[in-house]
Protein backbone atom coordinates (compact mmCIF):
# COMPACT_ATOMS: atom_id res chain seq x y z
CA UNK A 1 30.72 -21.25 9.12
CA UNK A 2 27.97 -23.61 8.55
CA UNK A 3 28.25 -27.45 8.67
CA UNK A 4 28.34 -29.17 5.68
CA UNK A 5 27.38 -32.30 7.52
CA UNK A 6 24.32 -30.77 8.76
CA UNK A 7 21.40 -31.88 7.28
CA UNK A 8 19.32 -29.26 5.18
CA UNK A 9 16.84 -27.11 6.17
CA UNK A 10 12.82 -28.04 5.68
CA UNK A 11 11.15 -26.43 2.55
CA UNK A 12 9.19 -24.86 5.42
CA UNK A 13 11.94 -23.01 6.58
CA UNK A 14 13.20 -22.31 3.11
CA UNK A 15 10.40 -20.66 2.27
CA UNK A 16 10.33 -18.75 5.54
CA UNK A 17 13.85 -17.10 4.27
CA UNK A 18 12.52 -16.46 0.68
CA UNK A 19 9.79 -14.45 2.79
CA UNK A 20 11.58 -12.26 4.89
CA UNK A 21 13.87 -11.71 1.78
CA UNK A 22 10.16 -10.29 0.09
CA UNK A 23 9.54 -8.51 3.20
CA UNK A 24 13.28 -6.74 3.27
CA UNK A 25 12.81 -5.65 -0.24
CA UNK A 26 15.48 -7.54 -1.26
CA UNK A 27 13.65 -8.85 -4.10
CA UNK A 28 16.74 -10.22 -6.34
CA UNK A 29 17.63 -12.66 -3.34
CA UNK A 30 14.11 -13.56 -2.86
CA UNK A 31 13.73 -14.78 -6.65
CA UNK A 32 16.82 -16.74 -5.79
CA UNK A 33 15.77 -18.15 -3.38
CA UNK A 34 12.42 -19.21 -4.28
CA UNK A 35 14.30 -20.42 -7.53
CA UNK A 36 16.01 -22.70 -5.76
CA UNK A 37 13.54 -23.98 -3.84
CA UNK A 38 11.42 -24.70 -7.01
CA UNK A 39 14.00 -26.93 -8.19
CA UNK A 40 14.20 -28.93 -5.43
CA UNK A 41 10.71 -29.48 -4.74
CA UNK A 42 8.67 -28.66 -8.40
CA UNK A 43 5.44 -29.78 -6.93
CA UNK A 44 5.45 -26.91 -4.24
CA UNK A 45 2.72 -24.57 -5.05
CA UNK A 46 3.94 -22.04 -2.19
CA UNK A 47 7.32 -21.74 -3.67
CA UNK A 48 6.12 -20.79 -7.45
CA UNK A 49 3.88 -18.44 -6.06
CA UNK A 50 6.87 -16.70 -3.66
CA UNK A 51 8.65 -16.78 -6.94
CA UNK A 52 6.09 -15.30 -8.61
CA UNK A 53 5.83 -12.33 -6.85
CA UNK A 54 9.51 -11.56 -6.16
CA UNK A 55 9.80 -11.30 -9.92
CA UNK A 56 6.88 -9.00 -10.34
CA UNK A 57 8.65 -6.71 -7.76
CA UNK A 58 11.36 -6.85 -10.05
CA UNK A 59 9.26 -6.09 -13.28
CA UNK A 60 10.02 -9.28 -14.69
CA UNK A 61 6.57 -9.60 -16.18
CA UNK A 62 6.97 -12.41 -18.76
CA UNK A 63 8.67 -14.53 -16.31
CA UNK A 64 5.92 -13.62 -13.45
CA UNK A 65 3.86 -15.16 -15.51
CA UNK A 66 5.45 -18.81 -16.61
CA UNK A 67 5.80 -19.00 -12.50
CA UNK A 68 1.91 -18.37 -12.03
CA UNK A 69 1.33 -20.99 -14.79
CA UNK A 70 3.46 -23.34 -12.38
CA UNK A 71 2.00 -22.46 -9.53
CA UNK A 72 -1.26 -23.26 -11.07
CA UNK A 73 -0.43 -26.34 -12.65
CA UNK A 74 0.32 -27.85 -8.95
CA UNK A 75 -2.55 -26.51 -7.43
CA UNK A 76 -5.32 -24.56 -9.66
CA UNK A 77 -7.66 -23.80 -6.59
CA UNK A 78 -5.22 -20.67 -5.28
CA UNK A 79 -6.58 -17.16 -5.92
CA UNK A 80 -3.54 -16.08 -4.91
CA UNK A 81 -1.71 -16.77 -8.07
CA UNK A 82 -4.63 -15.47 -10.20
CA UNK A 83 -4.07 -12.20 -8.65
CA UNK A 84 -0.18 -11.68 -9.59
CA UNK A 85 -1.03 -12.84 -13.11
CA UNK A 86 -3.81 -9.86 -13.08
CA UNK A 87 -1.07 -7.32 -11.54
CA UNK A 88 1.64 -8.67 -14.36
CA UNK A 89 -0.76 -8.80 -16.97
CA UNK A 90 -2.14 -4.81 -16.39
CA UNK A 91 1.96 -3.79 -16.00
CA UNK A 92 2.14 -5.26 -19.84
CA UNK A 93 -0.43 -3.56 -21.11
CA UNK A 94 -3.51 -6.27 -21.46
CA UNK A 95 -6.37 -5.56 -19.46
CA UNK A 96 -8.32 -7.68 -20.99
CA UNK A 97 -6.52 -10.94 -19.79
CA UNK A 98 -5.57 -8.96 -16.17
CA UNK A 99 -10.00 -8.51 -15.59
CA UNK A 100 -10.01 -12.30 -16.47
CA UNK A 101 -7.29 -13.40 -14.01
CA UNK A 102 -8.96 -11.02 -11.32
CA UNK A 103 -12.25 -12.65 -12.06
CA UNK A 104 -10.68 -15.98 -11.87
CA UNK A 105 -9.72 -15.28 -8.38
CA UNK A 106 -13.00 -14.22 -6.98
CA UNK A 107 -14.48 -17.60 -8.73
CA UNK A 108 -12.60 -19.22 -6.53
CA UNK A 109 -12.54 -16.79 -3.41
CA UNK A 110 -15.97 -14.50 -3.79
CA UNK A 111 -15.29 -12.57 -0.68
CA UNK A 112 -11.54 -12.09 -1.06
CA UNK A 113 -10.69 -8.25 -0.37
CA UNK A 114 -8.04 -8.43 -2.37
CA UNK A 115 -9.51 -9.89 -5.28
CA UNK A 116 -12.30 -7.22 -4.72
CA UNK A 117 -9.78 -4.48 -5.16
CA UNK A 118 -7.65 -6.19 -7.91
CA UNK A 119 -10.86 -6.21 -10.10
CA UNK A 120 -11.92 -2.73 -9.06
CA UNK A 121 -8.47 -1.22 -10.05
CA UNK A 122 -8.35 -2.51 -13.51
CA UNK A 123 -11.93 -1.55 -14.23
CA UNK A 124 -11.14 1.73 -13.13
CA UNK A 125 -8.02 2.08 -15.05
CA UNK A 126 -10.38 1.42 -18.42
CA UNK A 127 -12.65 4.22 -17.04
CA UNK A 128 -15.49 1.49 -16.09
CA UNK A 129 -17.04 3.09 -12.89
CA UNK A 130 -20.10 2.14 -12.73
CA UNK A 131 -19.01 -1.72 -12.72
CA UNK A 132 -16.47 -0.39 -10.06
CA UNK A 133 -19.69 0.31 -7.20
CA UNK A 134 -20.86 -3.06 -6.66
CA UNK A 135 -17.18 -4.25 -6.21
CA UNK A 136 -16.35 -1.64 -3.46
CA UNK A 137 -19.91 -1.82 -1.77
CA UNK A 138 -19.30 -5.72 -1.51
CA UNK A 139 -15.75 -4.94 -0.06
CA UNK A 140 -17.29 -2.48 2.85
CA UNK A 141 -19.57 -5.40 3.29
CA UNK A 142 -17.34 -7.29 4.26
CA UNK A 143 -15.10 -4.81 6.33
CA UNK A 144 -16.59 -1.47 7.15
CA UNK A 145 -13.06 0.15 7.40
CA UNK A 146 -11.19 -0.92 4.27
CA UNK A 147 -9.73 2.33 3.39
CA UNK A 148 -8.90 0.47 -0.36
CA UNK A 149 -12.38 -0.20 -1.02
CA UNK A 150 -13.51 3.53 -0.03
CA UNK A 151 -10.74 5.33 -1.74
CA UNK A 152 -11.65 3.17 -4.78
CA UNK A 153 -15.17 3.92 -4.37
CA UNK A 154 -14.35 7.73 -4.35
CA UNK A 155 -12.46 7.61 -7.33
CA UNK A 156 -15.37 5.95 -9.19
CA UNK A 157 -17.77 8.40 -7.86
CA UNK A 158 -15.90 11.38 -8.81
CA UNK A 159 -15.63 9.83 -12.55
CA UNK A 160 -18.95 9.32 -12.48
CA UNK A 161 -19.57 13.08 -12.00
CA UNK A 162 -20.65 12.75 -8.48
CA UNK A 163 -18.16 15.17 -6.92
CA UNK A 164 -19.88 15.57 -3.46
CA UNK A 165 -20.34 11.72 -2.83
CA UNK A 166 -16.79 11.44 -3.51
CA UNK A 167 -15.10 13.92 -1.66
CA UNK A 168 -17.15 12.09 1.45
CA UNK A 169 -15.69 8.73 0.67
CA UNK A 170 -11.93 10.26 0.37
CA UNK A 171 -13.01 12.83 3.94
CA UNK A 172 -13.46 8.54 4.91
CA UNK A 173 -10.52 7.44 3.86
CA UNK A 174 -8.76 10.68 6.04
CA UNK A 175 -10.57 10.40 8.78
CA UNK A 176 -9.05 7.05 9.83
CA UNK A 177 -5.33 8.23 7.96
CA UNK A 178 -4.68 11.92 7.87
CA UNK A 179 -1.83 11.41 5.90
CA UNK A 180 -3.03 9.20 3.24
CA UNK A 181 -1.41 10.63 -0.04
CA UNK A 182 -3.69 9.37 -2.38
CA UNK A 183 -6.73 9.95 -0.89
CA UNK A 184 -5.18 13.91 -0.38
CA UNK A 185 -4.57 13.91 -4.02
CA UNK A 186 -7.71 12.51 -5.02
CA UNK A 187 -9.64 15.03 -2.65
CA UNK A 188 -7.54 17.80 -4.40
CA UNK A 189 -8.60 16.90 -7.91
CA UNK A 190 -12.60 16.90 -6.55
CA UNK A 191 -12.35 20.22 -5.03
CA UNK A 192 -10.96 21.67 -7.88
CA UNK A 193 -13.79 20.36 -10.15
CA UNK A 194 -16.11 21.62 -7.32
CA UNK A 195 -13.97 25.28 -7.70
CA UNK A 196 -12.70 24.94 -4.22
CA UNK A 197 -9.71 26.04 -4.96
CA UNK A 198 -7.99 27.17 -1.76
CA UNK A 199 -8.92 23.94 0.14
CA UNK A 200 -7.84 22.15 -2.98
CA UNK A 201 -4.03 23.87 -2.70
CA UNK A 202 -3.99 23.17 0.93
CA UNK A 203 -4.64 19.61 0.11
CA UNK A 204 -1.89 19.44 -2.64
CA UNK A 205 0.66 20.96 -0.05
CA UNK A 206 -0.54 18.35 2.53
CA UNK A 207 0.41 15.64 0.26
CA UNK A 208 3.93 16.85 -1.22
CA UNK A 209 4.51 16.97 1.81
CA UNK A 210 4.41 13.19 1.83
CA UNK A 211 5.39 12.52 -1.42
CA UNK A 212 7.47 15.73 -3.03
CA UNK A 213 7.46 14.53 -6.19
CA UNK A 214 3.97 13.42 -6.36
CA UNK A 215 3.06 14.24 -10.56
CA UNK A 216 -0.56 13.95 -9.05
CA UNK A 217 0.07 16.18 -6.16
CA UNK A 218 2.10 18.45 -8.10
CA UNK A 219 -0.96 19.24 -10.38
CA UNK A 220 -3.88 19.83 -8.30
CA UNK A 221 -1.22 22.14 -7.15
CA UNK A 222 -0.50 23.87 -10.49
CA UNK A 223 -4.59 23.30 -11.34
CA UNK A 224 -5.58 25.09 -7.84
CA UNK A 225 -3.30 27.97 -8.01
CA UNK A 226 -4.64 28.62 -11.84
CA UNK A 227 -7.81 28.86 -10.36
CA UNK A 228 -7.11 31.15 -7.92
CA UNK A 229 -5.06 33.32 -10.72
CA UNK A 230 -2.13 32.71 -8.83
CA UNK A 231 -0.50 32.11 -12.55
CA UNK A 232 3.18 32.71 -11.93
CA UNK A 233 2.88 29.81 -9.18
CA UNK A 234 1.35 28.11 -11.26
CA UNK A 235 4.06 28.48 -14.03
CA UNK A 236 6.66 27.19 -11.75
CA UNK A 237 4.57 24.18 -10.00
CA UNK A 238 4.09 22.99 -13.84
CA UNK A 239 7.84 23.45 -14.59
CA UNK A 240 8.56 21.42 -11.36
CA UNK A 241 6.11 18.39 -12.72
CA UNK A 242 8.06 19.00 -16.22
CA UNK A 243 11.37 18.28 -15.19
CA UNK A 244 10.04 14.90 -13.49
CA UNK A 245 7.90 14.34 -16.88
CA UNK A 246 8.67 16.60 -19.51
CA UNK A 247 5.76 14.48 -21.38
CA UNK A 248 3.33 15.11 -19.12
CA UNK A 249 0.05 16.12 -21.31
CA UNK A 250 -1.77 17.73 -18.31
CA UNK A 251 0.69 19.14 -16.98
CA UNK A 252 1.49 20.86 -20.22
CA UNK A 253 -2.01 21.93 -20.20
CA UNK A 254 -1.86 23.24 -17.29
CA UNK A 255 1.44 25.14 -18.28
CA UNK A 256 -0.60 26.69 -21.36
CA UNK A 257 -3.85 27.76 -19.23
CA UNK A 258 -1.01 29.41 -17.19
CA UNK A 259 0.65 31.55 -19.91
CA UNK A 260 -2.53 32.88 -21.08
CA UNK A 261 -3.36 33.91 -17.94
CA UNK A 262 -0.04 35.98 -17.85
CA UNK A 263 -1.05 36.86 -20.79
CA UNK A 264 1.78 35.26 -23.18
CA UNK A 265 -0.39 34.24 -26.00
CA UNK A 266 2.94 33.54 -28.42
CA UNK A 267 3.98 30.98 -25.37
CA UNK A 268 0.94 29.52 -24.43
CA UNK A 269 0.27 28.52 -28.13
CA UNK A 270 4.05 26.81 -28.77
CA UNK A 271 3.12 25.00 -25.63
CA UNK A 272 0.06 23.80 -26.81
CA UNK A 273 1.72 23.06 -29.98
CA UNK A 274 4.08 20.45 -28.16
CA UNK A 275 0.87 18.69 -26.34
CA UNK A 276 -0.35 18.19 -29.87
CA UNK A 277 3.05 16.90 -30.86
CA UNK A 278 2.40 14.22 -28.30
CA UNK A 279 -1.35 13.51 -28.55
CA UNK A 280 -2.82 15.20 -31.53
CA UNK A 281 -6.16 13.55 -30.35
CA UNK A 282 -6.29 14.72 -26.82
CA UNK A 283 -9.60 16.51 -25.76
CA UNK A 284 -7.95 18.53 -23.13
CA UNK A 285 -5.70 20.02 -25.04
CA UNK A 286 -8.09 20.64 -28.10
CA UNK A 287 -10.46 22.53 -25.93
CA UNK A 288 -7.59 24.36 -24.70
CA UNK A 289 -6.96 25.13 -28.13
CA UNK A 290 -10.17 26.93 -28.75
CA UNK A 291 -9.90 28.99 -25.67
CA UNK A 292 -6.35 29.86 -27.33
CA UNK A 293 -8.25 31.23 -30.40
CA UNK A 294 -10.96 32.93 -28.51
CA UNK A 295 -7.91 35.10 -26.59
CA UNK A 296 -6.46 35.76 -29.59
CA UNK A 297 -10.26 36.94 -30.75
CA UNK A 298 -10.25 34.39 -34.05
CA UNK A 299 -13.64 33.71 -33.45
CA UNK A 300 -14.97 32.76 -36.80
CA UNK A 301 -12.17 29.61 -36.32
CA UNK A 302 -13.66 29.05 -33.07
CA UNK A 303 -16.41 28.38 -34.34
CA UNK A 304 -15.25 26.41 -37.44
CA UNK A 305 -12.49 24.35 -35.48
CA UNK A 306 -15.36 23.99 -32.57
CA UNK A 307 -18.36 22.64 -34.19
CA UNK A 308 -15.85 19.94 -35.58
CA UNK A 309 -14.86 18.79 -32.89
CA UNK A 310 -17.78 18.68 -31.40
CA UNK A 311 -18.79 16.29 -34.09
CA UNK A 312 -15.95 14.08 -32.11
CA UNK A 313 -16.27 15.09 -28.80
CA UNK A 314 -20.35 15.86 -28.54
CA UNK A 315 -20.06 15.33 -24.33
CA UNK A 316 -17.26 18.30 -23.89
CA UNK A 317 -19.19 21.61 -22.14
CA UNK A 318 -15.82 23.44 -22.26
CA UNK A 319 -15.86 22.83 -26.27
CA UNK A 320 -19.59 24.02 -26.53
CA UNK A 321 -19.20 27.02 -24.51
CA UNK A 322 -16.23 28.29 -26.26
CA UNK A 323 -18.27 28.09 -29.40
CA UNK A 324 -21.23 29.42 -27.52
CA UNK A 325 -18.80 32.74 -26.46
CA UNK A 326 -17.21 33.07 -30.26
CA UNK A 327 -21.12 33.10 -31.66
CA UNK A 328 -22.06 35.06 -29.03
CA UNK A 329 -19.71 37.97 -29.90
CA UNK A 330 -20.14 37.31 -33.43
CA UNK A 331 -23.67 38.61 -32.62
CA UNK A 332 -25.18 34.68 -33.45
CA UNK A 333 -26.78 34.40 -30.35
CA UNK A 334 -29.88 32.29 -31.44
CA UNK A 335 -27.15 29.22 -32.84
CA UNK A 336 -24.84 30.03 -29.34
CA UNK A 337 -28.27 29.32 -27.04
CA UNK A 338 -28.86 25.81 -27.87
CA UNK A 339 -25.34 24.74 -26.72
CA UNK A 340 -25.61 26.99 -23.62
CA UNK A 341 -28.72 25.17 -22.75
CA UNK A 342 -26.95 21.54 -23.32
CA UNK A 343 -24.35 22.78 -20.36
CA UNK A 344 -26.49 23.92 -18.12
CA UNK A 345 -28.81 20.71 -18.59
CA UNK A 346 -25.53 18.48 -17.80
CA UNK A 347 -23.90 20.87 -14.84
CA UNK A 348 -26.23 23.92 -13.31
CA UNK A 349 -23.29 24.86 -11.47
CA UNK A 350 -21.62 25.94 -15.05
CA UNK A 351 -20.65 30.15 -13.75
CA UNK A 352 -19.68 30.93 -17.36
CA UNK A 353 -22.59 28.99 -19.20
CA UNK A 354 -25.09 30.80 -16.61
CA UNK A 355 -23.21 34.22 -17.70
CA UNK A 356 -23.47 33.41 -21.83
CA UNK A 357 -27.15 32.73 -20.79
CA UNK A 358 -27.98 35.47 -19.55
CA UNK A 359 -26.09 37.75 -22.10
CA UNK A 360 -28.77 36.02 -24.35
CA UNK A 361 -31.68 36.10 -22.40
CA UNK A 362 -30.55 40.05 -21.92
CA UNK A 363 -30.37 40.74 -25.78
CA UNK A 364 -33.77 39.20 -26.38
CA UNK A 365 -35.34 41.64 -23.90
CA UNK A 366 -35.96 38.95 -21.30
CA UNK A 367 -34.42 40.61 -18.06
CA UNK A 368 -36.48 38.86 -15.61
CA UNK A 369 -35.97 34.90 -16.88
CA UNK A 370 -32.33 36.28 -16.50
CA UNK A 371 -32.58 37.38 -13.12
CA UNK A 372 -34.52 34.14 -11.94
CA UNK A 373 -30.99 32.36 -12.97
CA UNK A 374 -29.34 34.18 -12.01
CA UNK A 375 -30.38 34.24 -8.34
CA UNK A 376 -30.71 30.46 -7.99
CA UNK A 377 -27.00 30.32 -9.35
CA UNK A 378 -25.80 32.54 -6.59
CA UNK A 379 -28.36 30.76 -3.81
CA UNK A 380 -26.02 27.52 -5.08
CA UNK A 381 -22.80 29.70 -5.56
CA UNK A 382 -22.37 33.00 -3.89
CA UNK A 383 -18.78 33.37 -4.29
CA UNK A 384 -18.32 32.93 -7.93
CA UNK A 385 -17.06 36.85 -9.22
CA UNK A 386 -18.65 36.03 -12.94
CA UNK A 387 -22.48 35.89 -11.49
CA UNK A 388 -21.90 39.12 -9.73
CA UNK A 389 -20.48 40.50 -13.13
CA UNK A 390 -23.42 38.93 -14.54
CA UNK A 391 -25.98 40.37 -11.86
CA UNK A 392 -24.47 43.96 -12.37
CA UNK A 393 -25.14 43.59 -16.51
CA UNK A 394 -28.97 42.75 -15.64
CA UNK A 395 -29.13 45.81 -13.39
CA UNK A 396 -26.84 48.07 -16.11
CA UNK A 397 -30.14 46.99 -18.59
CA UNK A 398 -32.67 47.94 -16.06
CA UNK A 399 -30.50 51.62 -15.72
CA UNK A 400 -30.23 50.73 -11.98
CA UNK A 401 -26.37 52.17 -11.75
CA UNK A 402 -26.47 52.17 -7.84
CA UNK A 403 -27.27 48.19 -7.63
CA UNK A 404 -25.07 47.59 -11.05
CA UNK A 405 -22.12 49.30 -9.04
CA UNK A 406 -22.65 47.51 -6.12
CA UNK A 407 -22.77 43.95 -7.81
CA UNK A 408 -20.00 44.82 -9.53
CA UNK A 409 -17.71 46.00 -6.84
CA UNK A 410 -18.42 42.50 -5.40
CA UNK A 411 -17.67 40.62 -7.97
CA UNK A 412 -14.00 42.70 -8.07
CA UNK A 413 -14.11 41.74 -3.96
CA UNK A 414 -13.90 38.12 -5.10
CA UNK A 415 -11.68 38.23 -8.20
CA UNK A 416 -9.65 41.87 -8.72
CA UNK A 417 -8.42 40.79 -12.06
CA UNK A 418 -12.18 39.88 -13.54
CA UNK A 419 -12.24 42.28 -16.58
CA UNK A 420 -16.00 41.84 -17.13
CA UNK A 421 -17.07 43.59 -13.60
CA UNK A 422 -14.21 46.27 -13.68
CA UNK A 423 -16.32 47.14 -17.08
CA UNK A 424 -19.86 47.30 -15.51
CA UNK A 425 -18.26 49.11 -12.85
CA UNK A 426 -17.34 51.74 -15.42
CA UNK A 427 -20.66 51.59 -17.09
CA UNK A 428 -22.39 52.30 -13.68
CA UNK A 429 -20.31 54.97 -12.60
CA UNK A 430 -20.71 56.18 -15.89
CA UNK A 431 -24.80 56.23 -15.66
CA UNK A 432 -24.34 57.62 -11.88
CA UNK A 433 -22.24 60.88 -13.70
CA UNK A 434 -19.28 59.90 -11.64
CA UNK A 435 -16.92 60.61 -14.89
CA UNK A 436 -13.87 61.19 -13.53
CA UNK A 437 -13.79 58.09 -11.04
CA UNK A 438 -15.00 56.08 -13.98
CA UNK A 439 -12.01 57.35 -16.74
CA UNK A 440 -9.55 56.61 -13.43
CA UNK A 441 -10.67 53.08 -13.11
CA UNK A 442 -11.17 52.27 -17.44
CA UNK A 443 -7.27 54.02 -17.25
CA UNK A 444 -6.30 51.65 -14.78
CA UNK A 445 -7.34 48.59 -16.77
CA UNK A 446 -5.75 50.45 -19.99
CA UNK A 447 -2.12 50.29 -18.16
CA UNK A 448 -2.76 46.68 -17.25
CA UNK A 449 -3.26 45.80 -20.91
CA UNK A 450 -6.43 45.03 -20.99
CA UNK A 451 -8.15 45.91 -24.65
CA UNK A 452 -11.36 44.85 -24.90
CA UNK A 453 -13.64 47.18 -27.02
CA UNK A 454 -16.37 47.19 -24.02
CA UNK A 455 -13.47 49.08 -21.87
CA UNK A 456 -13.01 51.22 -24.81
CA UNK A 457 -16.59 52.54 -25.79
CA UNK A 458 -17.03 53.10 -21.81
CA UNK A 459 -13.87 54.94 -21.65
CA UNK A 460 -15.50 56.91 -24.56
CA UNK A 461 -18.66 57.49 -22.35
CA UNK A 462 -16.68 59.09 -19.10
CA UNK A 463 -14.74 61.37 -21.90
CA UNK A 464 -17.96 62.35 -23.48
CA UNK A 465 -19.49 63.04 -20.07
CA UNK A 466 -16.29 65.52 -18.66
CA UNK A 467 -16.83 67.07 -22.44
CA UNK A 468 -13.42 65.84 -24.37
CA UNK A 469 -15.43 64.77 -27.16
CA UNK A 470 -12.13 64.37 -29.49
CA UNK A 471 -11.02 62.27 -26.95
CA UNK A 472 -14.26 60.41 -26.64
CA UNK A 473 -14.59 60.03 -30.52
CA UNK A 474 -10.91 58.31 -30.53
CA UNK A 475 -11.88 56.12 -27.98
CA UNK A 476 -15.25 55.11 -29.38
CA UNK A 477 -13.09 54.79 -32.73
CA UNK A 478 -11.05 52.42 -30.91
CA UNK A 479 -13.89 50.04 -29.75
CA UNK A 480 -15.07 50.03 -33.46
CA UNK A 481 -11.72 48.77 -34.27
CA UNK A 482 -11.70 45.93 -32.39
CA UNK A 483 -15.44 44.83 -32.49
CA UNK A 484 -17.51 46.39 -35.25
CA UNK A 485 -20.51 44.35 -34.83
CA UNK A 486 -20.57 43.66 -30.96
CA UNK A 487 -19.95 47.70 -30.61
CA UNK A 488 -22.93 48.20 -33.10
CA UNK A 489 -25.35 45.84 -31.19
């Protein structure tokens, strides 16, 4: 029982129990505390700024603030306080005032790592990397090893499109913490925009491992095994991110690039429908919706829905190419080229706008500017299944069947479910008179639902070679059916 006689403790020893208090977590006690202490002795700058922070633990935000103004008010040289406000002020919603209060604090302490990071955050929250550089260069500066200032830096490099740069800085930030969640996260999301896919699920796993219900974590995971057509994983990652956010707009993404994959068009379009119903405007799920309509082979809305967007969103390459594709089969190839070109002046690596290129170049006659990009693609890429497919067209035009059959089969080596190839591969065993291996393989494709009229007019070409012309005309019939004037051309 303590002594009522005794005589009180020193503010400095007061405001060495707030502290551990903040230290224990036990931020309700803290505020308290501090409270108390700020009654007693107003003109305490240390107490208000205690205060301060116990009640941003607490996500008292307003009040945070009025406790910063205090703190101020007794002493307005501390960039301490300056740097709660900025923390407060981005939890309400005001950027703005939060990249004023961070700036305030470097005024006063230019070489302040903290201050350095406060600013970088909220500029990268409003998608300002390039202003975010300077501020993590200054910070390594200053301290070679401050994993914050890398791991920022990475995150600004990877928005600004530098993939490779970034994934360095975050390989940084591992190599002195193997286990540092965000920096796994934010590796996983640059290796899937590099299409390293595999290394981009391991990464994912590494950090759910840490956090299990990581939303971040959770979809790299769902993005990674899409890639890798993994789609019922995929399904059930998404569903698992869901149930912590059913709102979740990439997530629900996600969940839609999934179903088409499994091919359950009706399902994949209600779930877009729901991402709408959340964010009519986002550009994710837009794209998304044109790749809907090109599965569903609507491709004169493509193309309408497309170019309007595109009127909104002129910097997408996934909304140009899906036009590009719908014109393409539409047999418009000269107004699909120019937006081709436009991707593969912003990202060579672009598989599919490389492939749509060299349909083009292909239908104009010009085999060997095809083949030229061809090979430097694959000199970049050599793993990517859709250049092989791509590489056994240009040797389909050029009637070599052997090479055609052999890129082909490669391409199916990388990615068994890629369509395209499994149809060169018919059209070269078709030209090499190897009918019946050629009818097995377009049968094959038949059972697994595929119907695309390419499968069907080569189908027609193994029947016509074993001599069941009625069975050849039907399936030639059948590849009129679904594209008239792609079959034509």
């Amino acid at each position: 029982m303590e002594n009522e006689n005794a005589p009180a403790p020193s503010v400095t020893t007061q405001l060495e129990r707030a502290s551990r208090l903040l230290d224990e977590n036990r931020h309700g006690e803290a505020a308290e505390r501090y409270t108390a202490i700020c009654r007693d002795y107003p003109n305490h700058p240390e107490a208000w700024t205690g205060l301060a922070i116990a009640l941003l633990q607490q996500q008292r935000y307003v009040e945070c603030l009025q406790a910063v103004a205090n703190a101020l008010g007794v002493d307005a040289r501390q960039p301490r306080p300056h740097l709660i406000a900025a923390a407060a002020l981005t939890r309400l919603g005001r950027p703005g005032d939060a990249l004023r209060a961070a700036d305030a604090a470097l005024t006063l302490a230019p070489d302040s790592l903290k201050a350095l990071h406060s600013k970088a955050a909220i500029l990268l929250n409003q998608g300002r990397h390039p202003e975010v550089l300077p501020l993590t260069e200054r910070a390594l500066q200053l301290e070679p090893a401050d994993v914050s200032a890398r791991l920022n830096q990475g995150v600004a490099l990877h928005g600004l499109g530098q993939a490779l740069a970034a994934l360095t800085a975050f390989d940084q930030v591992l190599a002195s913490d193997p286990r540092h969640s965000d920096a796994l996260m934010n590796r996983g999301s640059v290796l899937i925009a590099l299409g390293r896919a595999e290394e981009a699920l391991q990464a994912a796993d590494t950090a759910l491992e840490i956090q299990p219900d990581s939303p971040i974590a959770l979809l790299n995971r769902a993005a990674a095994l899409t890639s890798l057509r993994r789609y019922r994983e995929a399904l059930a990652t998404t569903d698992q991110l869901l149930r912590i956010n059913p709102r979740h707009i990439k997530g629900l993404v996600n969940k839609t690039v999934a179903l088409l994959g499994l091919g359950d068009h009706a399902a994949a379009w209600a779930t877009l429908t729901t991402v709408l119903t959340f964010d009519s405007f986002n550009p994710d799920a837009l794209e998304l919706k044109l790749q809907v309509l090109l599965s569903l082979r609507r491709f004169t809305e493509v193309v309408t829905e497309g170019q309007r967007l595109l009127a909104r969103h002129p910097e997408r390459s996934g909304m140009k190419l899906a036009v590009a594709r719908a014109l393409a089969t539409l047999g418009r190839r000269a107004e699909a080229e120019p937006l081709v070109d436009a991707v593969l002046g912003a990202a060579h690596q672009s598989p599919e706008a490389v492939v749509l290129k060299v349909d083009i170049l292909l239908s104009r006659r010009e085999g060997e500017a095809g083949r030229m990009l061809l090979e430097q693609a694959l000199a970049d890429d050599p793993e990517r299944a859709p250049l092989w497919s791509a590489k056994s067209a240009l040797f389909l035009a050029k009637e070599d069947y052997a090479a055609a059959l052999a890129a082909a089969e490669r391409a199916l080596a990388l990615d068994a479910d890629h369509l395209q190839a499994a149809i060169h591969r018919i059209a070269a065993l078709n030209g090499l008179c190897r009918f019946p291996e050629a009818l097995a393989v377009a049968r094959e494709w038949l059972e697994r639902g595929a119907s695309e009229w390419q499968l069907h007019a080569n189908l027609g070409g193994a029947l016509a070679g074993l001599e069941r012309f009625e069975e050849a005309r039907q399936a030639f019939a059948r590849a009129r059916e679904l594209d008239g004037p792609a079959f034509h051309a």
